[in-house]
ModelCIF file with pLDDT and N, C-alpha, C, O atoms, coordinates in Angstrom:
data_MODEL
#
_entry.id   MODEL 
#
_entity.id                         1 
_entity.type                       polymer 
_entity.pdbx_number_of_molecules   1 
#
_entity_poly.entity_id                      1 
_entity_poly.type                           'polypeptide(L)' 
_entity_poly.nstd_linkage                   no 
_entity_poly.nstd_monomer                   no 
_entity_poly.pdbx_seq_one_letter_code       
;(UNK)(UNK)(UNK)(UNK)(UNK)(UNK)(UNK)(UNK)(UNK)(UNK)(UNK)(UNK)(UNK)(UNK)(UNK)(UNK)
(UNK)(UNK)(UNK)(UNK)(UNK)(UNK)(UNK)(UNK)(UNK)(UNK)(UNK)(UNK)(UNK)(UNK)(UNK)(UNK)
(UNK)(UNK)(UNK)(UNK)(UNK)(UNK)(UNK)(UNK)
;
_entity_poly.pdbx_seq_one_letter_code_can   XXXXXXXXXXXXXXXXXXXXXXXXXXXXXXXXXXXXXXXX 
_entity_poly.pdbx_strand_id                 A 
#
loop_
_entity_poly_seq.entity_id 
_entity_poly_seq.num 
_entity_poly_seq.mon_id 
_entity_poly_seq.hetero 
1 1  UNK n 
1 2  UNK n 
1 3  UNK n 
1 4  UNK n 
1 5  UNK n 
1 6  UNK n 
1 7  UNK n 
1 8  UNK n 
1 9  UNK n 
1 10 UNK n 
1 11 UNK n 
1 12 UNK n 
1 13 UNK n 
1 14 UNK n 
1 15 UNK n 
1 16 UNK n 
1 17 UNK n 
1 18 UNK n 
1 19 UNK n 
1 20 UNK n 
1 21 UNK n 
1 22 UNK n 
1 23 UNK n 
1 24 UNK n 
1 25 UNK n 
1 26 UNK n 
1 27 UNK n 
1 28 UNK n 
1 29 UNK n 
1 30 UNK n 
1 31 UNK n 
1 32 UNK n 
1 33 UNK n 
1 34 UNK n 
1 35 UNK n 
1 36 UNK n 
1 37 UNK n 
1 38 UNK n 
1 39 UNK n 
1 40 UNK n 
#
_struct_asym.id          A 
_struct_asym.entity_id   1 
#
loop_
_ma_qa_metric.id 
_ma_qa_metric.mode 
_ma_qa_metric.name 
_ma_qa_metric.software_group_id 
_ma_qa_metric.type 
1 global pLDDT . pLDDT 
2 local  pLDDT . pLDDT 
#
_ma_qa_metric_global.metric_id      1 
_ma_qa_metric_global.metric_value   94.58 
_ma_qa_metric_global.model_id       1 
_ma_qa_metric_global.ordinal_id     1 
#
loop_
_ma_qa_metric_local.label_asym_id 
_ma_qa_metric_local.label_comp_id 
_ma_qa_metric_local.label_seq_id 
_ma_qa_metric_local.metric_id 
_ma_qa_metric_local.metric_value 
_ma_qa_metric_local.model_id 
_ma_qa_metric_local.ordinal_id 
A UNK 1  2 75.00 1 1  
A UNK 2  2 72.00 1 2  
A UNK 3  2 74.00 1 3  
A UNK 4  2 88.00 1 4  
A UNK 5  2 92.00 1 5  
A UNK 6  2 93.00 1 6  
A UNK 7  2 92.00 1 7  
A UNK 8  2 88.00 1 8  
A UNK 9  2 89.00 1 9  
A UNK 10 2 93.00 1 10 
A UNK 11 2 95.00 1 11 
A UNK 12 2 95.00 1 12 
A UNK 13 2 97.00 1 13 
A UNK 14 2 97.00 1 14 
A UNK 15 2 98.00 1 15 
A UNK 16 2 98.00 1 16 
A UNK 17 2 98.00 1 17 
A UNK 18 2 98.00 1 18 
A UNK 19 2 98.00 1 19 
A UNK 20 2 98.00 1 20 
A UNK 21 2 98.00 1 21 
A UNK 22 2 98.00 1 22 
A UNK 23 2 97.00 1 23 
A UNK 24 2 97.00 1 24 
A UNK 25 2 98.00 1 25 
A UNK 26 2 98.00 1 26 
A UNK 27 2 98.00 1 27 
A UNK 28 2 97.00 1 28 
A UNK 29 2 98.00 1 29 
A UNK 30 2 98.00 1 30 
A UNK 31 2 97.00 1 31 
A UNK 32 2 97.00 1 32 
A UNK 33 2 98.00 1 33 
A UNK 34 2 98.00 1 34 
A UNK 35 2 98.00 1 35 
A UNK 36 2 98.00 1 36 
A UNK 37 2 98.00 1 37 
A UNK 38 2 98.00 1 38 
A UNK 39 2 98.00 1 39 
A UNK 40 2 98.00 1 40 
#
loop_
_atom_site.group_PDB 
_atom_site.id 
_atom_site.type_symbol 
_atom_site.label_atom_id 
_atom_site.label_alt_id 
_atom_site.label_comp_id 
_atom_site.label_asym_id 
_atom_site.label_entity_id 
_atom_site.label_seq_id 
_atom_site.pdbx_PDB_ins_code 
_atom_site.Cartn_x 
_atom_site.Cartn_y 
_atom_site.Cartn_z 
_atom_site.occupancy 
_atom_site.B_iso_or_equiv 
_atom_site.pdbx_formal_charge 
_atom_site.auth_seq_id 
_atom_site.auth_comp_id 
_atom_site.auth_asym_id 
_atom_site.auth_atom_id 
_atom_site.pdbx_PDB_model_num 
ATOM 1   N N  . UNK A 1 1  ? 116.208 63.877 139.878 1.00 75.00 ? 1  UNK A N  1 
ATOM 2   C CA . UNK A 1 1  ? 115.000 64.364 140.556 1.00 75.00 ? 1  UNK A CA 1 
ATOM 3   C C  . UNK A 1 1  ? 113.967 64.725 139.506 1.00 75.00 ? 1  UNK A C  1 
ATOM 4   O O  . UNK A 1 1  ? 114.257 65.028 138.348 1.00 75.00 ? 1  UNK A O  1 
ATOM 5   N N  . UNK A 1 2  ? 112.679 64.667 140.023 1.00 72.00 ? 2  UNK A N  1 
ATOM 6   C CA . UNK A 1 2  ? 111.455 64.443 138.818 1.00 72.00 ? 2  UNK A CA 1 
ATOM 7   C C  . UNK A 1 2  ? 110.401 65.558 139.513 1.00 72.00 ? 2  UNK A C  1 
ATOM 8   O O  . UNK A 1 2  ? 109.371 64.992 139.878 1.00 72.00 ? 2  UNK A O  1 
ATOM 9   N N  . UNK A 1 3  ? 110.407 66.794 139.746 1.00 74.00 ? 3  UNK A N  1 
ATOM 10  C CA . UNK A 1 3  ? 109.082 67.148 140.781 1.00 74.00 ? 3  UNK A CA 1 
ATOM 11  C C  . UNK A 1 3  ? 108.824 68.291 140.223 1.00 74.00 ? 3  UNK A C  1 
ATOM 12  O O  . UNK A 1 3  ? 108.632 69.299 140.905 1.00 74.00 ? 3  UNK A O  1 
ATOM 13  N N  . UNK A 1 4  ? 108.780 68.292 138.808 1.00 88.00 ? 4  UNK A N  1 
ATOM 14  C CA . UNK A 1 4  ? 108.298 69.407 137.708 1.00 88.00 ? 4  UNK A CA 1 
ATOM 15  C C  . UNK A 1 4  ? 106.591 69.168 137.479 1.00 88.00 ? 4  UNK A C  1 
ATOM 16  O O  . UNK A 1 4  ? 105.687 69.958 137.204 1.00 88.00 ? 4  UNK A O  1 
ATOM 17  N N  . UNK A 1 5  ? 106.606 68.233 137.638 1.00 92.00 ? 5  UNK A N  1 
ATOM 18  C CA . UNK A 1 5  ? 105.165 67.563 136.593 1.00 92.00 ? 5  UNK A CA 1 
ATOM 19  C C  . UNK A 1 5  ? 105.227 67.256 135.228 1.00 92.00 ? 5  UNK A C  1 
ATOM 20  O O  . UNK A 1 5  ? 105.393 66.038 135.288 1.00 92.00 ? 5  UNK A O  1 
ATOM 21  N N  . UNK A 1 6  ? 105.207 67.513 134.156 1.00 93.00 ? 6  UNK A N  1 
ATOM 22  C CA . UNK A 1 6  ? 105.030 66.784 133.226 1.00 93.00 ? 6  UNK A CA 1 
ATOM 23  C C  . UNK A 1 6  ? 106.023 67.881 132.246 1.00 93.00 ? 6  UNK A C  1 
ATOM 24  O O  . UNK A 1 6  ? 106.211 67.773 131.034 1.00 93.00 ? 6  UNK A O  1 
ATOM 25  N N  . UNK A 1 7  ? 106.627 69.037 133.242 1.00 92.00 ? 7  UNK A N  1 
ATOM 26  C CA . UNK A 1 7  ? 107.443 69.741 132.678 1.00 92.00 ? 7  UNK A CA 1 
ATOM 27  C C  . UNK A 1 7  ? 109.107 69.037 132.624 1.00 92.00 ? 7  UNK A C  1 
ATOM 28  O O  . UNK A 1 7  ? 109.946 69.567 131.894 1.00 92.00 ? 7  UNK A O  1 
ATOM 29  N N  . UNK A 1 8  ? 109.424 67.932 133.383 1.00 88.00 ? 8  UNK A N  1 
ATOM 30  C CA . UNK A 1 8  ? 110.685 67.256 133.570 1.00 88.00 ? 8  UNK A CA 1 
ATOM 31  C C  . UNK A 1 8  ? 110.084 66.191 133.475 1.00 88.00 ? 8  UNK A C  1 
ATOM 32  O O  . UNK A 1 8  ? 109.355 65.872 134.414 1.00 88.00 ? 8  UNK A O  1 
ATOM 33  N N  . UNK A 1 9  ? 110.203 65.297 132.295 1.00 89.00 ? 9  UNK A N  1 
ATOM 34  C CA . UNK A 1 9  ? 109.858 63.932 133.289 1.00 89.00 ? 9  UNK A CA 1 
ATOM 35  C C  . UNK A 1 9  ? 110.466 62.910 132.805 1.00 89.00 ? 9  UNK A C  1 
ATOM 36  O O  . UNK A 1 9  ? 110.708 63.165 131.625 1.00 89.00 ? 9  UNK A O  1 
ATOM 37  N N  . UNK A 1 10 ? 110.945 61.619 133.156 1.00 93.00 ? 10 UNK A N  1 
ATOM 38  C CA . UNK A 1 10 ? 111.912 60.167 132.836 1.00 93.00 ? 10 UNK A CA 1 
ATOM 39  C C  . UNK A 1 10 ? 111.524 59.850 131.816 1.00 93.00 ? 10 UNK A C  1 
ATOM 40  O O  . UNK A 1 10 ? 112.388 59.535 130.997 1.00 93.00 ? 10 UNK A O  1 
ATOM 41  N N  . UNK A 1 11 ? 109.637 59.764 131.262 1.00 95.00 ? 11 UNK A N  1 
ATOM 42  C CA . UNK A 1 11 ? 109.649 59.204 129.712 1.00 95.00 ? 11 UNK A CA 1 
ATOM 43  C C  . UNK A 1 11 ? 108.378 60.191 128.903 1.00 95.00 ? 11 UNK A C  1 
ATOM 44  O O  . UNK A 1 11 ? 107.205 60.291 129.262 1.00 95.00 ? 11 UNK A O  1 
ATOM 45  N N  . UNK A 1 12 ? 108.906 60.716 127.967 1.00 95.00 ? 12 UNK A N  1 
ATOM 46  C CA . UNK A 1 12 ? 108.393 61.839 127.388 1.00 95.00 ? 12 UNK A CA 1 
ATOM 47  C C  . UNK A 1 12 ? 107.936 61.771 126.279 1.00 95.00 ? 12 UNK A C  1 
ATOM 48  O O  . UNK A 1 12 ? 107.966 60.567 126.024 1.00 95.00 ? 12 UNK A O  1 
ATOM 49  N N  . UNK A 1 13 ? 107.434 62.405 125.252 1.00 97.00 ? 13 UNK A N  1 
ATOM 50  C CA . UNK A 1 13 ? 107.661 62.672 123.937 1.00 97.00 ? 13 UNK A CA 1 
ATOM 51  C C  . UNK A 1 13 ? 108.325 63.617 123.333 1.00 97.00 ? 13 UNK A C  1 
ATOM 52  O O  . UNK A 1 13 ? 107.442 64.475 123.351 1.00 97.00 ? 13 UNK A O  1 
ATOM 53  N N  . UNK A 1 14 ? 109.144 64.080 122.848 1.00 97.00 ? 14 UNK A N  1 
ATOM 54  C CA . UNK A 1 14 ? 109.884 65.073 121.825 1.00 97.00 ? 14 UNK A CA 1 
ATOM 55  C C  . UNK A 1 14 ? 109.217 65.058 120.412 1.00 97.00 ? 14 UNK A C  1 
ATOM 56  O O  . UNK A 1 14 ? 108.501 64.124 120.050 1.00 97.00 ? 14 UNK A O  1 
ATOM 57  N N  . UNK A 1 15 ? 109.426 65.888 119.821 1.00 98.00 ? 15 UNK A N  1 
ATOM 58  C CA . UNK A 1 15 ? 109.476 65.990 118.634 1.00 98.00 ? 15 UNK A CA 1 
ATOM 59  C C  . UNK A 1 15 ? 110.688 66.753 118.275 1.00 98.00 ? 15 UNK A C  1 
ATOM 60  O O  . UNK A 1 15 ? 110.961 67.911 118.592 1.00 98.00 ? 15 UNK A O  1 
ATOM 61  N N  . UNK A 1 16 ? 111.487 65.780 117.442 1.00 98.00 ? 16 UNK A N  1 
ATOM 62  C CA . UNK A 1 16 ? 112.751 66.039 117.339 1.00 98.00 ? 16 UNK A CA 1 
ATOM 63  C C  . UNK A 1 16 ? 113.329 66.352 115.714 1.00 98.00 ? 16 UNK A C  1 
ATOM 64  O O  . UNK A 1 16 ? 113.550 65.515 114.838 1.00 98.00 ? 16 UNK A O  1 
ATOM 65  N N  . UNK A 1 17 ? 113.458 67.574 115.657 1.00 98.00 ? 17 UNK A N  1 
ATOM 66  C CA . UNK A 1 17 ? 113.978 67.342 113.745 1.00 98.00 ? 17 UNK A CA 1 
ATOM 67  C C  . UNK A 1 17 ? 115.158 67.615 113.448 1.00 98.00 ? 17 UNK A C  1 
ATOM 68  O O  . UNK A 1 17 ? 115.684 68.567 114.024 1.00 98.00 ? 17 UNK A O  1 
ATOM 69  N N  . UNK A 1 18 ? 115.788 66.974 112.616 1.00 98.00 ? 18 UNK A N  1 
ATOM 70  C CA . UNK A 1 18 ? 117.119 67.381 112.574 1.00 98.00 ? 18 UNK A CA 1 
ATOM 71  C C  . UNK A 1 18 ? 117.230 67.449 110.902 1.00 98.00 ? 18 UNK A C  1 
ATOM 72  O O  . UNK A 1 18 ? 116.690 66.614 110.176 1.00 98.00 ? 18 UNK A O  1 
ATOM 73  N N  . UNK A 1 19 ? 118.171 68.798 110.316 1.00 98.00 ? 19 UNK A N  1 
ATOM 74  C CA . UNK A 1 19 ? 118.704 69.508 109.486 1.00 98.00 ? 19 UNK A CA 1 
ATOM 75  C C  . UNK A 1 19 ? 120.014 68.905 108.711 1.00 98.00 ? 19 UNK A C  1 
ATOM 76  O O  . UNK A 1 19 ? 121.075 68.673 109.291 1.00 98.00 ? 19 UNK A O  1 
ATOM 77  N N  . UNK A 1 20 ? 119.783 68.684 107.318 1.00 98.00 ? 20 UNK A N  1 
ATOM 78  C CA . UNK A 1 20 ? 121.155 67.892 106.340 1.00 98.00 ? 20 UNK A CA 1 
ATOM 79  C C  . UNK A 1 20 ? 121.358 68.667 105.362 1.00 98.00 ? 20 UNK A C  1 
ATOM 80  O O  . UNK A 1 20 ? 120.651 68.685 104.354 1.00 98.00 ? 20 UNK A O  1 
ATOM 81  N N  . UNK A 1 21 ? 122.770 69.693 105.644 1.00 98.00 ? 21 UNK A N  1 
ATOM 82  C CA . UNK A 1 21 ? 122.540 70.763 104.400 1.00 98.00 ? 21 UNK A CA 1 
ATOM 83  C C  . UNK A 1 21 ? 124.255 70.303 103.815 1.00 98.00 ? 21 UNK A C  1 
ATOM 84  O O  . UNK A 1 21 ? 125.055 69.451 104.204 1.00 98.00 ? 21 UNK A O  1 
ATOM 85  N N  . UNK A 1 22 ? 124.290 71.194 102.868 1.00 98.00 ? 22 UNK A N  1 
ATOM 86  C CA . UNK A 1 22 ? 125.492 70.988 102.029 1.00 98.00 ? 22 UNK A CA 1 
ATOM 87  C C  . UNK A 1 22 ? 126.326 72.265 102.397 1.00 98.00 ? 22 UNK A C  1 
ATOM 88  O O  . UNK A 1 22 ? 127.520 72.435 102.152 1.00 98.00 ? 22 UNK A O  1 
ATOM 89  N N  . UNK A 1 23 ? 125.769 72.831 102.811 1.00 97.00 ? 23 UNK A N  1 
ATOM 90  C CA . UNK A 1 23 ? 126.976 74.349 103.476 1.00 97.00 ? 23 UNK A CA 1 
ATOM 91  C C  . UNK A 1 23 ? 126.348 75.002 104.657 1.00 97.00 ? 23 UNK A C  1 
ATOM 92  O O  . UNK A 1 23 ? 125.316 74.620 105.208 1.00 97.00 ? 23 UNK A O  1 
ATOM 93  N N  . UNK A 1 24 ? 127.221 76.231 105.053 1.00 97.00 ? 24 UNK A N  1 
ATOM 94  C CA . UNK A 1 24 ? 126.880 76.622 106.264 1.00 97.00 ? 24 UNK A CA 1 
ATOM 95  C C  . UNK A 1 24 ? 125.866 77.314 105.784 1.00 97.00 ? 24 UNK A C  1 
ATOM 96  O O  . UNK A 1 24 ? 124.817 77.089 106.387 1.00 97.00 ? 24 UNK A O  1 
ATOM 97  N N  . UNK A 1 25 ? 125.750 78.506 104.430 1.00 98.00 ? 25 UNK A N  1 
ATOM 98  C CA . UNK A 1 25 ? 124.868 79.331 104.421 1.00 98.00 ? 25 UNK A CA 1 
ATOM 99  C C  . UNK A 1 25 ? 123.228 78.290 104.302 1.00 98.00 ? 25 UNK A C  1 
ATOM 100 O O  . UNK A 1 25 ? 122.273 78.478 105.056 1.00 98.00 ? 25 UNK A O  1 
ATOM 101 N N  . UNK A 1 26 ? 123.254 77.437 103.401 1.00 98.00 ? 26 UNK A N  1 
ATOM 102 C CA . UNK A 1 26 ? 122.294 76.494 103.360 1.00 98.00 ? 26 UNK A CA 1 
ATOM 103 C C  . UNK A 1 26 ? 121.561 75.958 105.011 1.00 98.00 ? 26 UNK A C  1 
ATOM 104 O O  . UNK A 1 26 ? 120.357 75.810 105.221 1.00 98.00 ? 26 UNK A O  1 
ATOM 105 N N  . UNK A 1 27 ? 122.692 75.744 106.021 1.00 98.00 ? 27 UNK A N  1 
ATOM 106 C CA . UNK A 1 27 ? 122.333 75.521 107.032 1.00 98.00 ? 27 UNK A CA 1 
ATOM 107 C C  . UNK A 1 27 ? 121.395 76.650 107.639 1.00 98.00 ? 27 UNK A C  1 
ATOM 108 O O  . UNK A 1 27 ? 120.352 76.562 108.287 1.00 98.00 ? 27 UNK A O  1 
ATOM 109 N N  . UNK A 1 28 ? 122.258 77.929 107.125 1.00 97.00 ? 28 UNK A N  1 
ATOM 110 C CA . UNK A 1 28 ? 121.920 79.075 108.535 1.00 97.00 ? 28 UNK A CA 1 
ATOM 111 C C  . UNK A 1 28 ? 120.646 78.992 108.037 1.00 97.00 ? 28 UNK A C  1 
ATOM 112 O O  . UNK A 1 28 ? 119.741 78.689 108.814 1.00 97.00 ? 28 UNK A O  1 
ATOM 113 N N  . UNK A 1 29 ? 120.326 79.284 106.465 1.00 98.00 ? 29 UNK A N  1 
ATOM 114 C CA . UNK A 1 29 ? 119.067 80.021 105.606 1.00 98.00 ? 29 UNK A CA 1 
ATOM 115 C C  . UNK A 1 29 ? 117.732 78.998 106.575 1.00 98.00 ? 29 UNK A C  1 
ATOM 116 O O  . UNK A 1 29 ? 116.705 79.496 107.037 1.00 98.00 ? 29 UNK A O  1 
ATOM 117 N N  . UNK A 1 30 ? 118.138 77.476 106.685 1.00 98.00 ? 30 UNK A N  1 
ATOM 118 C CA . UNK A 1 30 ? 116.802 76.864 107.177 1.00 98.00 ? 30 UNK A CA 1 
ATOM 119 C C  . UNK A 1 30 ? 117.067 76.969 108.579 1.00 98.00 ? 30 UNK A C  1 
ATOM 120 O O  . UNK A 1 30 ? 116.004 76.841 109.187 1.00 98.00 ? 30 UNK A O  1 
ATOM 121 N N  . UNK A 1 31 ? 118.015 77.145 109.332 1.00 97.00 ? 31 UNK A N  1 
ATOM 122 C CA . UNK A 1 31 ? 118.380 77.515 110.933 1.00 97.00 ? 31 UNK A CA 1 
ATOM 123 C C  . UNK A 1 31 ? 117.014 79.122 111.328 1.00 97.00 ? 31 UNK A C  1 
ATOM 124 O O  . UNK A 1 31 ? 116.432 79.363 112.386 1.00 97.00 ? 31 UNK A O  1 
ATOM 125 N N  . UNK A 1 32 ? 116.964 79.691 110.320 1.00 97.00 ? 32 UNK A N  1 
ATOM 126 C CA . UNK A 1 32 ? 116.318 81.148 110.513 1.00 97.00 ? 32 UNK A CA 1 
ATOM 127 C C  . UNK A 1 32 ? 114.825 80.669 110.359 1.00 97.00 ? 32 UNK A C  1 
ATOM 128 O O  . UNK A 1 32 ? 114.046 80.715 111.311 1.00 97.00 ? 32 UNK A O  1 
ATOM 129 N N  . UNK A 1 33 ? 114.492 80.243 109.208 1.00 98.00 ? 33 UNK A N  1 
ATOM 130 C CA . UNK A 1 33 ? 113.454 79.478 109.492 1.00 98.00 ? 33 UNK A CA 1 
ATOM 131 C C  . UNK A 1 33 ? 112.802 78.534 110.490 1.00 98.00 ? 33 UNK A C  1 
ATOM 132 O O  . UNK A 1 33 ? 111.754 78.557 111.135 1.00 98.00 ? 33 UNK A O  1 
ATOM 133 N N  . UNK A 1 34 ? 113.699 77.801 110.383 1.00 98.00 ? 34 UNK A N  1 
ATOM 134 C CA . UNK A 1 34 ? 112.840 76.941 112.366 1.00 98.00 ? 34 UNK A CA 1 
ATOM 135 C C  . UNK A 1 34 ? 112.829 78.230 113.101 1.00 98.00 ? 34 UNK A C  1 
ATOM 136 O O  . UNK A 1 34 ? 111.742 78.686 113.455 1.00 98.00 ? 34 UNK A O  1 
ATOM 137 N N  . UNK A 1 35 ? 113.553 78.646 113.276 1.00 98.00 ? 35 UNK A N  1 
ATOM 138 C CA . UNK A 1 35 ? 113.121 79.838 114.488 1.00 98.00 ? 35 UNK A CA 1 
ATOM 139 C C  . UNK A 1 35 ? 111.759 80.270 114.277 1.00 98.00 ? 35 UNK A C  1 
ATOM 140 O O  . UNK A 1 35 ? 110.975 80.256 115.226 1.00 98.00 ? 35 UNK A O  1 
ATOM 141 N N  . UNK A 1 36 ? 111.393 80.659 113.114 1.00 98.00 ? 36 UNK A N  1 
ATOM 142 C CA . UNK A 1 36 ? 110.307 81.561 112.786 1.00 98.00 ? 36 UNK A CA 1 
ATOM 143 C C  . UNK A 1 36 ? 108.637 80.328 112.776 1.00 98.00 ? 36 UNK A C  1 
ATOM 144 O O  . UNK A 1 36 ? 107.425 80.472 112.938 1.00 98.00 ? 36 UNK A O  1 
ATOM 145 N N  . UNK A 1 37 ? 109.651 79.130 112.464 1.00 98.00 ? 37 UNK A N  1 
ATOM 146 C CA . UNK A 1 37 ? 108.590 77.734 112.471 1.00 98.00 ? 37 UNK A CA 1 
ATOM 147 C C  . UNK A 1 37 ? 108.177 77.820 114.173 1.00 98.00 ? 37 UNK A C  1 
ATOM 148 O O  . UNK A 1 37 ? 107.031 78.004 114.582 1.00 98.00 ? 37 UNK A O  1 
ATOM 149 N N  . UNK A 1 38 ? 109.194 77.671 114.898 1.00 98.00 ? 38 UNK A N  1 
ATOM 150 C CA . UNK A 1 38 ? 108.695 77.934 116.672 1.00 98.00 ? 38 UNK A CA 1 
ATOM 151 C C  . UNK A 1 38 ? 108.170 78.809 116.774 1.00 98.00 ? 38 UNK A C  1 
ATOM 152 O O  . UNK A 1 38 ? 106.945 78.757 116.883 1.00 98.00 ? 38 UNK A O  1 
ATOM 153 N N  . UNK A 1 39 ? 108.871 80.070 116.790 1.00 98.00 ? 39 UNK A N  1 
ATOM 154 C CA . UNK A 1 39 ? 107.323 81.076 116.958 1.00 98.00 ? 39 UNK A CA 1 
ATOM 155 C C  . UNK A 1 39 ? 106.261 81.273 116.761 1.00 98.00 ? 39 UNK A C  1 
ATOM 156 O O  . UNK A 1 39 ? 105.453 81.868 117.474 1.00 98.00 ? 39 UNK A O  1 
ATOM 157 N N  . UNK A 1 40 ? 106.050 80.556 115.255 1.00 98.00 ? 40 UNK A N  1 
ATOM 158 C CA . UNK A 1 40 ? 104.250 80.212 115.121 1.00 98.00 ? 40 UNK A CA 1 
ATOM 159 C C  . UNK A 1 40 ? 103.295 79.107 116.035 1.00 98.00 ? 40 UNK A C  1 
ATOM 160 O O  . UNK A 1 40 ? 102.089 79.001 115.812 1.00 98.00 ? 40 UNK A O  1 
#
């Protein structure tokens, strides 16, 4: 079902980024950052 408006819809755009770290802390350290990147 599609009856959001342009809030749900079949063909979209994303902007999609994805994260390549060498450890978890490396992960979390830029994980805390995007957060703070969305909030701006």
């Amino acid at each position: 079902r599609s009856k959001s408006g342009i809030l749900r819809g079949r063909e979209f755009v994303m902007k999609d980024l994805y994260s390549f770290s060498r450890t978890q802390e490396e992960h979390d350290e830029f994980y805390e950052k995007a957060k703070n990147a969305y909030r701006n």
